[in-house]
N, C-alpha and C. Protein backbone atom coordinates (compact mmCIF):
# COMPACT_ATOMS: atom_id res chain seq x y z
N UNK A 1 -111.03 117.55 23.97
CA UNK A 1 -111.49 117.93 22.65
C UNK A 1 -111.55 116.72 21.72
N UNK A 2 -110.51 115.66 21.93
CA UNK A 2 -110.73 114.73 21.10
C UNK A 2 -111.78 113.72 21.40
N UNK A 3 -111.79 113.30 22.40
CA UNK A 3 -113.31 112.70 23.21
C UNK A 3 -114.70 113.73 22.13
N UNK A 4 -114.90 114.74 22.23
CA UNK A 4 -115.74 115.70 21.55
C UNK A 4 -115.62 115.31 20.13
N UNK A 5 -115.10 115.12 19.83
CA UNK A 5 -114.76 115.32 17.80
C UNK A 5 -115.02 113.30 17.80
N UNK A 6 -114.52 112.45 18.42
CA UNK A 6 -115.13 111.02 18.33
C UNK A 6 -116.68 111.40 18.63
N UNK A 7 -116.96 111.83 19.50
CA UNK A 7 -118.59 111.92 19.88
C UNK A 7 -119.34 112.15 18.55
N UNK A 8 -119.16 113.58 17.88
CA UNK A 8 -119.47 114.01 17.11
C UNK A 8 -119.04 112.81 16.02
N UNK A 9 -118.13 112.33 15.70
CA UNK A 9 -118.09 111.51 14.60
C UNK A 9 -118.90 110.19 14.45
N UNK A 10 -119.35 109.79 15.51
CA UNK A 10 -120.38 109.09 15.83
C UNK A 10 -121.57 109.22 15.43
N UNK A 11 -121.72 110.40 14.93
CA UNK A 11 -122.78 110.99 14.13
C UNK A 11 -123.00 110.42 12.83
N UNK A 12 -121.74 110.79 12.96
CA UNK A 12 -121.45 110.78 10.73
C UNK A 12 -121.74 109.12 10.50
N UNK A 13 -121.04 108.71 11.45
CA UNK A 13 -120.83 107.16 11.12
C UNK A 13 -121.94 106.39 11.42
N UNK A 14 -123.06 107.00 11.71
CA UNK A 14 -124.40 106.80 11.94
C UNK A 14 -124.46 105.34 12.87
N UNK A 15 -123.25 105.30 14.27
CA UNK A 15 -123.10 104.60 14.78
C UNK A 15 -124.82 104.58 15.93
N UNK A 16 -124.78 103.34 16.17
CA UNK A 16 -126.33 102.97 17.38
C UNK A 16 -126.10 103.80 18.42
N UNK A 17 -127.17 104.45 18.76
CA UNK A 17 -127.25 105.36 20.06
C UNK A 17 -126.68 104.80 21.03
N UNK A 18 -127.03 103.58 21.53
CA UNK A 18 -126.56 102.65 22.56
C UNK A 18 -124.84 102.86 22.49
N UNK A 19 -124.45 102.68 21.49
CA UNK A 19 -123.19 103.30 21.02
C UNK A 19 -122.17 104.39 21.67
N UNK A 20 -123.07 105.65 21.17
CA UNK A 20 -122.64 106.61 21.20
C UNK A 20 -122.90 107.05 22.82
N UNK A 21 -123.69 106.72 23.32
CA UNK A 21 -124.04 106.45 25.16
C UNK A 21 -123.58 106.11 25.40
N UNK A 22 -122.83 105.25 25.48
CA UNK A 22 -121.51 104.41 25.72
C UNK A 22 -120.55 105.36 25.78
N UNK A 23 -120.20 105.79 25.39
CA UNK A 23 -118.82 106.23 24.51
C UNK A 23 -119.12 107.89 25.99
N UNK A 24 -120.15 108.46 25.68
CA UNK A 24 -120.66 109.97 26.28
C UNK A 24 -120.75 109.71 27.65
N UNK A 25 -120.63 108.41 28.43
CA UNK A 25 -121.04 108.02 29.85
C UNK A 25 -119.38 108.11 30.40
N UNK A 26 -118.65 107.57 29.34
CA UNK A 26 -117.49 107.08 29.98
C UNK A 26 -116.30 108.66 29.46
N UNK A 27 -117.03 109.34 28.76
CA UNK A 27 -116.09 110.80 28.88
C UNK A 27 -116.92 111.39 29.69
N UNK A 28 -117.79 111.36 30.25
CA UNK A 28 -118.43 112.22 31.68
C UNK A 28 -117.83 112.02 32.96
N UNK A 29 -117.40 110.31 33.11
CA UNK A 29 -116.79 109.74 33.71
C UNK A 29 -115.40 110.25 34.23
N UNK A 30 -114.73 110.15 32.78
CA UNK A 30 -113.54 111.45 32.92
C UNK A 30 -113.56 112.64 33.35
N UNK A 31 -114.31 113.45 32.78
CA UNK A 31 -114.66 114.79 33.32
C UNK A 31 -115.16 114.92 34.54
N UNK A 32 -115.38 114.00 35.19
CA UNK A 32 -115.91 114.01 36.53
C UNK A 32 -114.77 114.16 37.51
N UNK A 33 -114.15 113.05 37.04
CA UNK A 33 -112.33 112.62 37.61
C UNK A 33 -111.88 113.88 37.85
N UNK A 34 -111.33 114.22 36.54
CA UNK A 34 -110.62 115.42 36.59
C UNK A 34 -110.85 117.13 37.06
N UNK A 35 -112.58 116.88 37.41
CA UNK A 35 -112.71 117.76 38.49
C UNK A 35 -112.50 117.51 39.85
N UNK A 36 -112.89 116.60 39.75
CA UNK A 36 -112.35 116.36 41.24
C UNK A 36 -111.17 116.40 41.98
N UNK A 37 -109.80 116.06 40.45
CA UNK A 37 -108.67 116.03 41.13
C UNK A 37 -108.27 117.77 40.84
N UNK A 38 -108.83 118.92 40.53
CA UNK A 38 -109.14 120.07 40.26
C UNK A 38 -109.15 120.52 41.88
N UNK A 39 -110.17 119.96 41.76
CA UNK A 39 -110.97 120.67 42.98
C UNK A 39 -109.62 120.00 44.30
N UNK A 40 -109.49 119.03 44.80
CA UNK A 40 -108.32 118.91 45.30
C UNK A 40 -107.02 119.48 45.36
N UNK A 41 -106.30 119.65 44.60
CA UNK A 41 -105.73 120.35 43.78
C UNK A 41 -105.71 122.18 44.18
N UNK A 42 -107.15 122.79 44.08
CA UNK A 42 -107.99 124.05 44.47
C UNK A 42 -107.14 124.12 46.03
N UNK A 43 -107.50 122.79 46.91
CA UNK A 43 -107.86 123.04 48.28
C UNK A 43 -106.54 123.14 48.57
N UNK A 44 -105.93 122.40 48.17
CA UNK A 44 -104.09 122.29 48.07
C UNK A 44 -103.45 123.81 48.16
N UNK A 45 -103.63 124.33 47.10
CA UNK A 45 -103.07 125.55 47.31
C UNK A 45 -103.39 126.92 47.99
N UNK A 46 -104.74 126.74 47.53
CA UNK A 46 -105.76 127.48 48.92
C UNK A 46 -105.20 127.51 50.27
N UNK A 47 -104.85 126.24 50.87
CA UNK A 47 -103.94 126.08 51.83
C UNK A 47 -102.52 126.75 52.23
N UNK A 48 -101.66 126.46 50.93
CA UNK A 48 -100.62 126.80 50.88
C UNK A 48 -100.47 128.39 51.41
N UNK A 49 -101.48 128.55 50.27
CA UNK A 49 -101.40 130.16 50.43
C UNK A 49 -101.81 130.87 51.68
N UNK A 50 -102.37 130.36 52.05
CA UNK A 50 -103.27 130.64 53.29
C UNK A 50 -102.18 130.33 54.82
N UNK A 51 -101.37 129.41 54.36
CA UNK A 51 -100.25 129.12 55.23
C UNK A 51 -99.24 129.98 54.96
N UNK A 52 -99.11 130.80 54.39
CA UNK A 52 -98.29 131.49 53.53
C UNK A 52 -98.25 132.54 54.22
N UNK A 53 -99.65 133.18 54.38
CA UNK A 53 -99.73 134.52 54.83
C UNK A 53 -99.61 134.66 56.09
N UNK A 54 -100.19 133.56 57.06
CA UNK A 54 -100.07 133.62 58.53
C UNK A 54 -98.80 133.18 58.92
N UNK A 55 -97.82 132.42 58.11
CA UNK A 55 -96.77 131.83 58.83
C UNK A 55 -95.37 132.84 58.30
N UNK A 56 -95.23 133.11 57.35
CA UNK A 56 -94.03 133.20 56.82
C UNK A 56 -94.17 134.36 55.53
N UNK A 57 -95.31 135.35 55.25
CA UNK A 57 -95.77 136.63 54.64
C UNK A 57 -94.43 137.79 54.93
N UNK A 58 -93.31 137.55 53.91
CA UNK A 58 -92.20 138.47 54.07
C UNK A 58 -91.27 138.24 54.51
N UNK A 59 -91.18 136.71 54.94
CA UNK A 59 -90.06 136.23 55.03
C UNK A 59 -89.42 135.61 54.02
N UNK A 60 -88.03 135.31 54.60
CA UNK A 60 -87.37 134.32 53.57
C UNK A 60 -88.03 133.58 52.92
N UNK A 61 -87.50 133.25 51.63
CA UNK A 61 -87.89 132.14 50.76
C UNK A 61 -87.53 130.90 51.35
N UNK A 62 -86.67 130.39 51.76
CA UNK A 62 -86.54 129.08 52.22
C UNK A 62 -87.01 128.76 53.42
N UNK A 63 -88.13 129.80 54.27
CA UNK A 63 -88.97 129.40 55.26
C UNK A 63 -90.44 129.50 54.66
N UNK A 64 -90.39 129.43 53.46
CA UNK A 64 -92.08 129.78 53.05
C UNK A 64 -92.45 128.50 52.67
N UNK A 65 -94.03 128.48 53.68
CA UNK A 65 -94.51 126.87 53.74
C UNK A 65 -94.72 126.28 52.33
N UNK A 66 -94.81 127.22 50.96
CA UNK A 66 -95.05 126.59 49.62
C UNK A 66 -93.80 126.27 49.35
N UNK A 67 -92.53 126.77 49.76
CA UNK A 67 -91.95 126.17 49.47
C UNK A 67 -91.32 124.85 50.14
N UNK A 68 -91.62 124.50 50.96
CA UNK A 68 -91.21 123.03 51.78
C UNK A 68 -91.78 121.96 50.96
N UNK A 69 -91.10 120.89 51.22
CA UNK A 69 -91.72 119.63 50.97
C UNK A 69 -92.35 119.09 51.74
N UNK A 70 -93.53 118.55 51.27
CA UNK A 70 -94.48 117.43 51.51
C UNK A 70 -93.77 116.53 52.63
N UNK A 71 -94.50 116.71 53.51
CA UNK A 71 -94.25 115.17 54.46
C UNK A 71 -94.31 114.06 54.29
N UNK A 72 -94.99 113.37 53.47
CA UNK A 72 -95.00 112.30 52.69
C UNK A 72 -94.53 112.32 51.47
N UNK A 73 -93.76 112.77 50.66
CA UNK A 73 -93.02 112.94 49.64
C UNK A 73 -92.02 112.14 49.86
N UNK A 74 -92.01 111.14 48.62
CA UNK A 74 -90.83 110.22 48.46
C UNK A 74 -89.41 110.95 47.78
């Protein structure tokens, strides 16, 4: 939102298009990122859950694959 409200103020300040393109390339940039780590993120638990139901659906809590740690977890 604040990326949005600089954009827009870019207006007021009757800053150069070249400018304000600038500025709109590199919060797309972001928003791109952060879908992606979304969407990762998505597949992650999608998983989990999905491991969830075939492995351990009614069992104990301390055998349920969401709850284990990461194999690579420091």
């Amino acid at each position: 939102m604040d990326e949005t409200r600089e954009l827009l103020a870019s207006v007021q300040k009757r800053l150069p298009c070249s400018e304000t393109k600038t500025f709109a390339e590199t919060h797309l940039g972001l928003i791109r990122r952060k879908i992606a780590e979304l969407r990762a993120l998505e597949a992650t638990v999608a998983s989990l859950v999905s491991g969830c139901e075939t492995t351990c659906c009614n069992g104990a809590a301390p055998d349920c694959v969401i709850l284990r740690p990461e194999p690579n977890a420091a």
